[in-house]
PDB file of N, CA and C in Angstrom:
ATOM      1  N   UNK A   1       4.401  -2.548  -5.043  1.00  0.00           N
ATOM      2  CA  UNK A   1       3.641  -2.116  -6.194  1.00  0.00           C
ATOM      3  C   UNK A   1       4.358  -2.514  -7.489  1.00  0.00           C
ATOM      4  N   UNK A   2       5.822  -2.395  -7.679  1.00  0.00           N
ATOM      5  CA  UNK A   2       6.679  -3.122  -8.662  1.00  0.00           C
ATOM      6  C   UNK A   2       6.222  -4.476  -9.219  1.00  0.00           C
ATOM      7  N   UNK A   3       5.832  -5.246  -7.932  1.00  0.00           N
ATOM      8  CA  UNK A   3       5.764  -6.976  -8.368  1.00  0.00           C
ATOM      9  C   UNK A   3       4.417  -7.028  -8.797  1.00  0.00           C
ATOM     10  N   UNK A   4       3.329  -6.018  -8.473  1.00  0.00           N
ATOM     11  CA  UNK A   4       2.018  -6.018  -8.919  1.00  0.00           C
ATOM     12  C   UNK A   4       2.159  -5.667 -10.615  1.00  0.00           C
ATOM     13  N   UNK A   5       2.400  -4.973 -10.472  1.00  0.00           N
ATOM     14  CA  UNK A   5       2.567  -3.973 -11.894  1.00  0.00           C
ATOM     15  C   UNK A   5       3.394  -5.146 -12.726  1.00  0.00           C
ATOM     16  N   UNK A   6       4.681  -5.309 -13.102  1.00  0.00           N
ATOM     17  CA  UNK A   6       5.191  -6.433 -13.357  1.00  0.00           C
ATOM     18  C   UNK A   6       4.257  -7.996 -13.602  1.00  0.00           C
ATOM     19  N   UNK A   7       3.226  -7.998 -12.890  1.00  0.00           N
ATOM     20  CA  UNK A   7       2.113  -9.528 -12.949  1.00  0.00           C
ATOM     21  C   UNK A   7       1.329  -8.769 -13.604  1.00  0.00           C
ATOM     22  N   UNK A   8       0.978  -7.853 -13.639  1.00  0.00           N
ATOM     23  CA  UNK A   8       0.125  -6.756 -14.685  1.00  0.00           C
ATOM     24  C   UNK A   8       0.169  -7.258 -16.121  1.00  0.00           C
ATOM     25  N   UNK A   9       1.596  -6.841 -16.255  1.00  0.00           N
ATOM     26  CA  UNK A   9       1.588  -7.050 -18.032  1.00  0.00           C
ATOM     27  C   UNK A   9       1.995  -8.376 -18.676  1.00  0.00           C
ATOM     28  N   UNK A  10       2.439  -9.067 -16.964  1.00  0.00           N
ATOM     29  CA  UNK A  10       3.292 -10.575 -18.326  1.00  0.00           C
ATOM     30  C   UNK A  10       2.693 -11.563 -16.793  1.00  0.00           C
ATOM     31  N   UNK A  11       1.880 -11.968 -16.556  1.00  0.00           N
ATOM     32  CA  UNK A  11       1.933 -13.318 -15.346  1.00  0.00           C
ATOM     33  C   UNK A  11       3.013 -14.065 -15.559  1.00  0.00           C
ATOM     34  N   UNK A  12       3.365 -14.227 -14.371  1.00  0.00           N
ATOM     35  CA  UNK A  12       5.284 -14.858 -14.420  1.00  0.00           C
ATOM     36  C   UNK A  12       5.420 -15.730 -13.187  1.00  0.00           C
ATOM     37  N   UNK A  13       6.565 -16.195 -12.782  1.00  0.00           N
ATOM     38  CA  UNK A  13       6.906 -16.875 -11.593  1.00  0.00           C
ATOM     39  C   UNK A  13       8.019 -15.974 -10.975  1.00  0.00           C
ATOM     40  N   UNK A  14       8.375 -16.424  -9.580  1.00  0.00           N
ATOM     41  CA  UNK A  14       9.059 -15.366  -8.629  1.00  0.00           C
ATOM     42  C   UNK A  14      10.726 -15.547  -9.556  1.00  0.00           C
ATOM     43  N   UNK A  15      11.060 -16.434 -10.060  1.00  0.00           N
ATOM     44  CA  UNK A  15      12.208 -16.269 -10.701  1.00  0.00           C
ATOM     45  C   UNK A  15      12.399 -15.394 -11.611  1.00  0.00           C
ATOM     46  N   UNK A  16      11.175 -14.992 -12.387  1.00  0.00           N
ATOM     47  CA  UNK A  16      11.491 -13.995 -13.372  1.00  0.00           C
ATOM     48  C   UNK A  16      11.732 -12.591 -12.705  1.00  0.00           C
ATOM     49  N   UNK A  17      10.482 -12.701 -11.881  1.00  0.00           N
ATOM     50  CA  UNK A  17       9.981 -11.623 -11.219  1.00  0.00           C
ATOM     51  C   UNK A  17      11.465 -10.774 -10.441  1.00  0.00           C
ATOM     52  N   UNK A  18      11.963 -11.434  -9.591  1.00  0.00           N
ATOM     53  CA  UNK A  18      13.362 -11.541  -9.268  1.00  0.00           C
ATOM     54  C   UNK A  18      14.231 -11.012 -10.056  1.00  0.00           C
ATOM     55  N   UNK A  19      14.514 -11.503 -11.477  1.00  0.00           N
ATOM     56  CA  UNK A  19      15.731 -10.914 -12.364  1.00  0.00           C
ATOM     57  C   UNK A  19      15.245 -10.055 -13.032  1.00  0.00           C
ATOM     58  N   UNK A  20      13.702  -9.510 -13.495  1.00  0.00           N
ATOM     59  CA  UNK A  20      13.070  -8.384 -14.078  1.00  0.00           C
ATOM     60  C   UNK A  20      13.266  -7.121 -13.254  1.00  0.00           C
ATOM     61  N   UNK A  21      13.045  -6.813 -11.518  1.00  0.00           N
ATOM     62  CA  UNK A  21      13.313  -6.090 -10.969  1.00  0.00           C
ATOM     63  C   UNK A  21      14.120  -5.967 -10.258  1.00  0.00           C
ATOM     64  N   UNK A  22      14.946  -7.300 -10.311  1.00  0.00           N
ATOM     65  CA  UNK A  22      16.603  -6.753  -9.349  1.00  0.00           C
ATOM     66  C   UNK A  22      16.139  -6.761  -7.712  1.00  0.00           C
ATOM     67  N   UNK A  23      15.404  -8.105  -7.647  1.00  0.00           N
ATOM     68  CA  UNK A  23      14.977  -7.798  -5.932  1.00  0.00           C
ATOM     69  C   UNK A  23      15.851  -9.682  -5.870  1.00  0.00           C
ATOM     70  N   UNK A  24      16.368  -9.353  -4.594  1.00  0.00           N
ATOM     71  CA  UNK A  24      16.609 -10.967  -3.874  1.00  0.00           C
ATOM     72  C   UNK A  24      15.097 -12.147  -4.262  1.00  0.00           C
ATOM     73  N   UNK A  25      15.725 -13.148  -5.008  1.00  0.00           N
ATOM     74  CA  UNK A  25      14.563 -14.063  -4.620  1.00  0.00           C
ATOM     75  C   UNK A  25      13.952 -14.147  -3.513  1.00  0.00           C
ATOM     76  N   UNK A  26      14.562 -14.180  -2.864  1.00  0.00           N
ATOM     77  CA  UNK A  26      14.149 -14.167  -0.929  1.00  0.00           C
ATOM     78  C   UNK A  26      12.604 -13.449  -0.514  1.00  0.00           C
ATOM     79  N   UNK A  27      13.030 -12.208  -1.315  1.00  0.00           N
ATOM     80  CA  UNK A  27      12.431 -11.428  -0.660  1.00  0.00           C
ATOM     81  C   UNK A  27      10.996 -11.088  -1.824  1.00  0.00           C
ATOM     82  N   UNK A  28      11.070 -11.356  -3.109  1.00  0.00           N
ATOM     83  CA  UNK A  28      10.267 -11.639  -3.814  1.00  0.00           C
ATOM     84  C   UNK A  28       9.294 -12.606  -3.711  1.00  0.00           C
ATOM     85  N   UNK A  29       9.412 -13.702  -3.009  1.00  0.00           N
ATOM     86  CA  UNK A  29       8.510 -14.928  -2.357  1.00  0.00           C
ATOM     87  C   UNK A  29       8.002 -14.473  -0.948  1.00  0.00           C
ATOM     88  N   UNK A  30       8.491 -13.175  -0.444  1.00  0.00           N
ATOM     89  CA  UNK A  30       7.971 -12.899   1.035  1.00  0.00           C
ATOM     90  C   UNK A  30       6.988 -11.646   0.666  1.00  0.00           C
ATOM     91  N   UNK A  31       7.106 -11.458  -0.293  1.00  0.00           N
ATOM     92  CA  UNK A  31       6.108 -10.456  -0.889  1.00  0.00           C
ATOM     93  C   UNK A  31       4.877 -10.859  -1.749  1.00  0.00           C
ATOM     94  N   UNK A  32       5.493 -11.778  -2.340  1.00  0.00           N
ATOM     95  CA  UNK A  32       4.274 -12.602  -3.236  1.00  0.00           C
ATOM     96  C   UNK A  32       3.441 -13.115  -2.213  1.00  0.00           C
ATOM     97  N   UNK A  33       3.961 -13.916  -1.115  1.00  0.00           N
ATOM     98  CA  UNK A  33       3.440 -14.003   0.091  1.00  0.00           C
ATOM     99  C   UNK A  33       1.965 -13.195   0.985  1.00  0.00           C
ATOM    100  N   UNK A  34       2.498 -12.173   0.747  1.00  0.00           N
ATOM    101  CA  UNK A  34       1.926 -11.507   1.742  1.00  0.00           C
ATOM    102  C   UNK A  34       0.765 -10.733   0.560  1.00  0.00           C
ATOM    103  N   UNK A  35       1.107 -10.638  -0.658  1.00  0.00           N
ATOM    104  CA  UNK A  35       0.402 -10.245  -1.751  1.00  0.00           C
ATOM    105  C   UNK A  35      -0.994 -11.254  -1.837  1.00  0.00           C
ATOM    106  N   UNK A  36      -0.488 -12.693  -2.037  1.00  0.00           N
ATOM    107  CA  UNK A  36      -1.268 -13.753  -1.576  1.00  0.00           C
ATOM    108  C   UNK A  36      -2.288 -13.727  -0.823  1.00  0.00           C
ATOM    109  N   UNK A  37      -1.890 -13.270   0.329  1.00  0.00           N
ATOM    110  CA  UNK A  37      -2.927 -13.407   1.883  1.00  0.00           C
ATOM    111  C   UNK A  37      -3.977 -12.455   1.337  1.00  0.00           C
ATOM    112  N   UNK A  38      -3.688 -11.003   0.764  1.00  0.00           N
ATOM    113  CA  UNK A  38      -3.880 -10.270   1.017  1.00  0.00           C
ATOM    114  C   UNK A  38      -5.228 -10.130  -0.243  1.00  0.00           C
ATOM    115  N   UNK A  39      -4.753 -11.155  -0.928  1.00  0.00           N
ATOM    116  CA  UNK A  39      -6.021 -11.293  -2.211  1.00  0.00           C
ATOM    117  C   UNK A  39      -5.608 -10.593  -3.630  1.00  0.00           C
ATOM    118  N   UNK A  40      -4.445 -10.040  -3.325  1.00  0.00           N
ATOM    119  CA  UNK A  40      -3.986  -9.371  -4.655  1.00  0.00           C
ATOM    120  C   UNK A  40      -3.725 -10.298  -5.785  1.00  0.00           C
ATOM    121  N   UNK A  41      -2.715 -11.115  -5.193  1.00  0.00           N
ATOM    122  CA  UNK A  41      -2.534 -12.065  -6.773  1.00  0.00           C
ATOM    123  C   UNK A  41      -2.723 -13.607  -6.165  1.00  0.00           C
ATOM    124  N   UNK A  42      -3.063 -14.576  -7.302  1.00  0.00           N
ATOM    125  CA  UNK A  42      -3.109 -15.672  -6.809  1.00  0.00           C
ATOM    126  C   UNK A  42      -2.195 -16.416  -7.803  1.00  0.00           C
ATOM    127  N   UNK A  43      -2.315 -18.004  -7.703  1.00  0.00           N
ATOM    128  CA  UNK A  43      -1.192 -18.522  -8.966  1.00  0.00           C
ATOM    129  C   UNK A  43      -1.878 -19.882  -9.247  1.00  0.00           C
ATOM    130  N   UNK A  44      -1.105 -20.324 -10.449  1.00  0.00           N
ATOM    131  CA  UNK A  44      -1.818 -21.570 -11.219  1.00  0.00           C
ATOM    132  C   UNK A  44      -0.191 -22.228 -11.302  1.00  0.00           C
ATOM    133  N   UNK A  45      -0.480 -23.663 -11.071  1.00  0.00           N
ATOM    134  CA  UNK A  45       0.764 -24.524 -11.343  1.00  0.00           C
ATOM    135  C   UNK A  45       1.440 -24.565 -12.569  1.00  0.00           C
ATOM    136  N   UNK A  46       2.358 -24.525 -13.347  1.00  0.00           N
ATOM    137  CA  UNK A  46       3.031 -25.043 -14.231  1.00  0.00           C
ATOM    138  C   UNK A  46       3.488 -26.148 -14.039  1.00  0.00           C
ATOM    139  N   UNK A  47       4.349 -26.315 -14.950  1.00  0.00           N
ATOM    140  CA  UNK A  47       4.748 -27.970 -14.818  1.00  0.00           C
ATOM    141  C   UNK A  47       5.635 -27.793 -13.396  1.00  0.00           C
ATOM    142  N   UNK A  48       6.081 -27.029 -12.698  1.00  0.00           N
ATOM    143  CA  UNK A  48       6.970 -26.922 -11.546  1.00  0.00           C
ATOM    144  C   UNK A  48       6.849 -25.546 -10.579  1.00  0.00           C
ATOM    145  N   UNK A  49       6.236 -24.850 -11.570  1.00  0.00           N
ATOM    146  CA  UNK A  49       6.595 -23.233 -10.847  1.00  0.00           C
ATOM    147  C   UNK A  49       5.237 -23.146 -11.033  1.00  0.00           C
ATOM    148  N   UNK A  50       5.019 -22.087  -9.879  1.00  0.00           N
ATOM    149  CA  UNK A  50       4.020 -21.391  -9.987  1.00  0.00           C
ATOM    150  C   UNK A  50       3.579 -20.142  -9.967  1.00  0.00           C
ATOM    151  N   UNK A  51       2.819 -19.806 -11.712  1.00  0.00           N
ATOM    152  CA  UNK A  51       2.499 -18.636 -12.123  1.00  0.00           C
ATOM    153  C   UNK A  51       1.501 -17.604 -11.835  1.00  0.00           C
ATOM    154  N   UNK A  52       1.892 -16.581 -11.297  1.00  0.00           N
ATOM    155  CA  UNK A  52       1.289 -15.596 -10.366  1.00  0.00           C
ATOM    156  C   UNK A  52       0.450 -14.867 -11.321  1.00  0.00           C
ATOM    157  N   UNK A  53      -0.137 -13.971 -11.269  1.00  0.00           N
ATOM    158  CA  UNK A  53      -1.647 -13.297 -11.207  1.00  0.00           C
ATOM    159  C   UNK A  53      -2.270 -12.836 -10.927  1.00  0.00           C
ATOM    160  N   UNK A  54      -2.374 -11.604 -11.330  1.00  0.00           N
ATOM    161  CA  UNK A  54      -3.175 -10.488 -10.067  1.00  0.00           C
ATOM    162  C   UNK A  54      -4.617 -11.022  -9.840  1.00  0.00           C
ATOM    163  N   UNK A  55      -5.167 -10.692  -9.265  1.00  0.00           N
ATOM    164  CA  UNK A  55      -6.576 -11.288  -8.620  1.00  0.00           C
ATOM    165  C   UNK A  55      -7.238 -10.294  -9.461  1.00  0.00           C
ATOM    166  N   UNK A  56      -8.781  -9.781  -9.366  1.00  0.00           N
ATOM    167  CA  UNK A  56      -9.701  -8.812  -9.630  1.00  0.00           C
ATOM    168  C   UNK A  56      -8.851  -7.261  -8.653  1.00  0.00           C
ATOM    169  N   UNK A  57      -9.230  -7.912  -6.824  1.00  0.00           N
ATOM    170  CA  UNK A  57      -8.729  -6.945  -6.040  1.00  0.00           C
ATOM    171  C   UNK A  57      -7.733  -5.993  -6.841  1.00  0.00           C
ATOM    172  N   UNK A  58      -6.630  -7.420  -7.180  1.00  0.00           N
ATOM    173  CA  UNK A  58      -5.384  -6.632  -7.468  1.00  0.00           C
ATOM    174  C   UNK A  58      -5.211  -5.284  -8.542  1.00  0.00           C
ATOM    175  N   UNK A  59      -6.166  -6.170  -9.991  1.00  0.00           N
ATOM    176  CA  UNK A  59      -5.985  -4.856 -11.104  1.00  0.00           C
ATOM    177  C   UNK A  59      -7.056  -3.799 -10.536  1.00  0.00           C
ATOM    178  N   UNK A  60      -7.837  -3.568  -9.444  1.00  0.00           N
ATOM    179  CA  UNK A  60      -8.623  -2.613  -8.840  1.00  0.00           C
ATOM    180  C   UNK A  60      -8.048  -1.537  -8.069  1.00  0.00           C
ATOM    181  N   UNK A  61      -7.092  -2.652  -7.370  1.00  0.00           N
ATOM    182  CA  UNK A  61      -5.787  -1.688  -6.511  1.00  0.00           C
ATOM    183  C   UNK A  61      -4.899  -0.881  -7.342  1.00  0.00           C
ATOM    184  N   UNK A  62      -4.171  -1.379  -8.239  1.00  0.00           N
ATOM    185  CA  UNK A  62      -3.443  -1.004  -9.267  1.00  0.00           C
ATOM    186  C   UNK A  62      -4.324   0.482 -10.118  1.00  0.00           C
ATOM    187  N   UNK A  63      -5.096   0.328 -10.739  1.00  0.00           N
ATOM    188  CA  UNK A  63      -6.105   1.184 -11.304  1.00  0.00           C
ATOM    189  C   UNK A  63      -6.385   2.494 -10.297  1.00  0.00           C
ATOM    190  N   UNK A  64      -6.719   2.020  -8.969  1.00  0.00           N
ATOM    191  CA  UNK A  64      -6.971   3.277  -7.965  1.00  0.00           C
ATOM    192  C   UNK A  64      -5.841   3.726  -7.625  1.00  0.00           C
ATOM    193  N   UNK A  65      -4.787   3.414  -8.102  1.00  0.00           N
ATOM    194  CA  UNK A  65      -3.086   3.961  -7.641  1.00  0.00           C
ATOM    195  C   UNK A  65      -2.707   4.677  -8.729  1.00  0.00           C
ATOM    196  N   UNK A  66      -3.419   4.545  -9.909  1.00  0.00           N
ATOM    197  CA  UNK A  66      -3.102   5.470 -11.501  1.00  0.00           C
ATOM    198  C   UNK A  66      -3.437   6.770 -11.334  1.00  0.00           C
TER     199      UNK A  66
END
C-alpha cells in the first residue's frame, strides 16, 4: 500500500520509489510486479526508466482503503 500511495502523489520509477521508502530495489520491482498483473499501476517509458502509475483500479483501491 506504501508503493501505491507513493505513485499516488508523484508517478516515479522503482529507483525513486526505493530511496523514498527505504525498501531494497529488489523487492520494489517484485512488487511493482505483482501490482502490474494485478491492474493497479501501469507505466509509460522515459527515455530509459519506466514511470509507474496507478491505473483507475488502483486510485479506487486506494480511496476504498481511506
Amino acid at each position: 500500500m506504501e508503493i501505491l500511495d507513493a505513485i499516488k502523489h508523484s508517478p516515479t520509477h522503482g529507483y525513486v520509489l526505493s530511496k523514498r521508502l527505504n525498501i531494497p530495489l529488489s523487492s520494489v520491482y517484485e512488487h511493482l510486479k505483482e501490482l502490474r498483473e494485478r491492474g493497479l499501476v501501469t507505466y509509460d517509458r522515459s527515455i530509459r526508466r519506466k514511470v509507474y502509475h496507478l491505473t483507475e483500479k488502483g486510485e479506487l483501491l486506494l480511496k476504498a482503503l481511506e
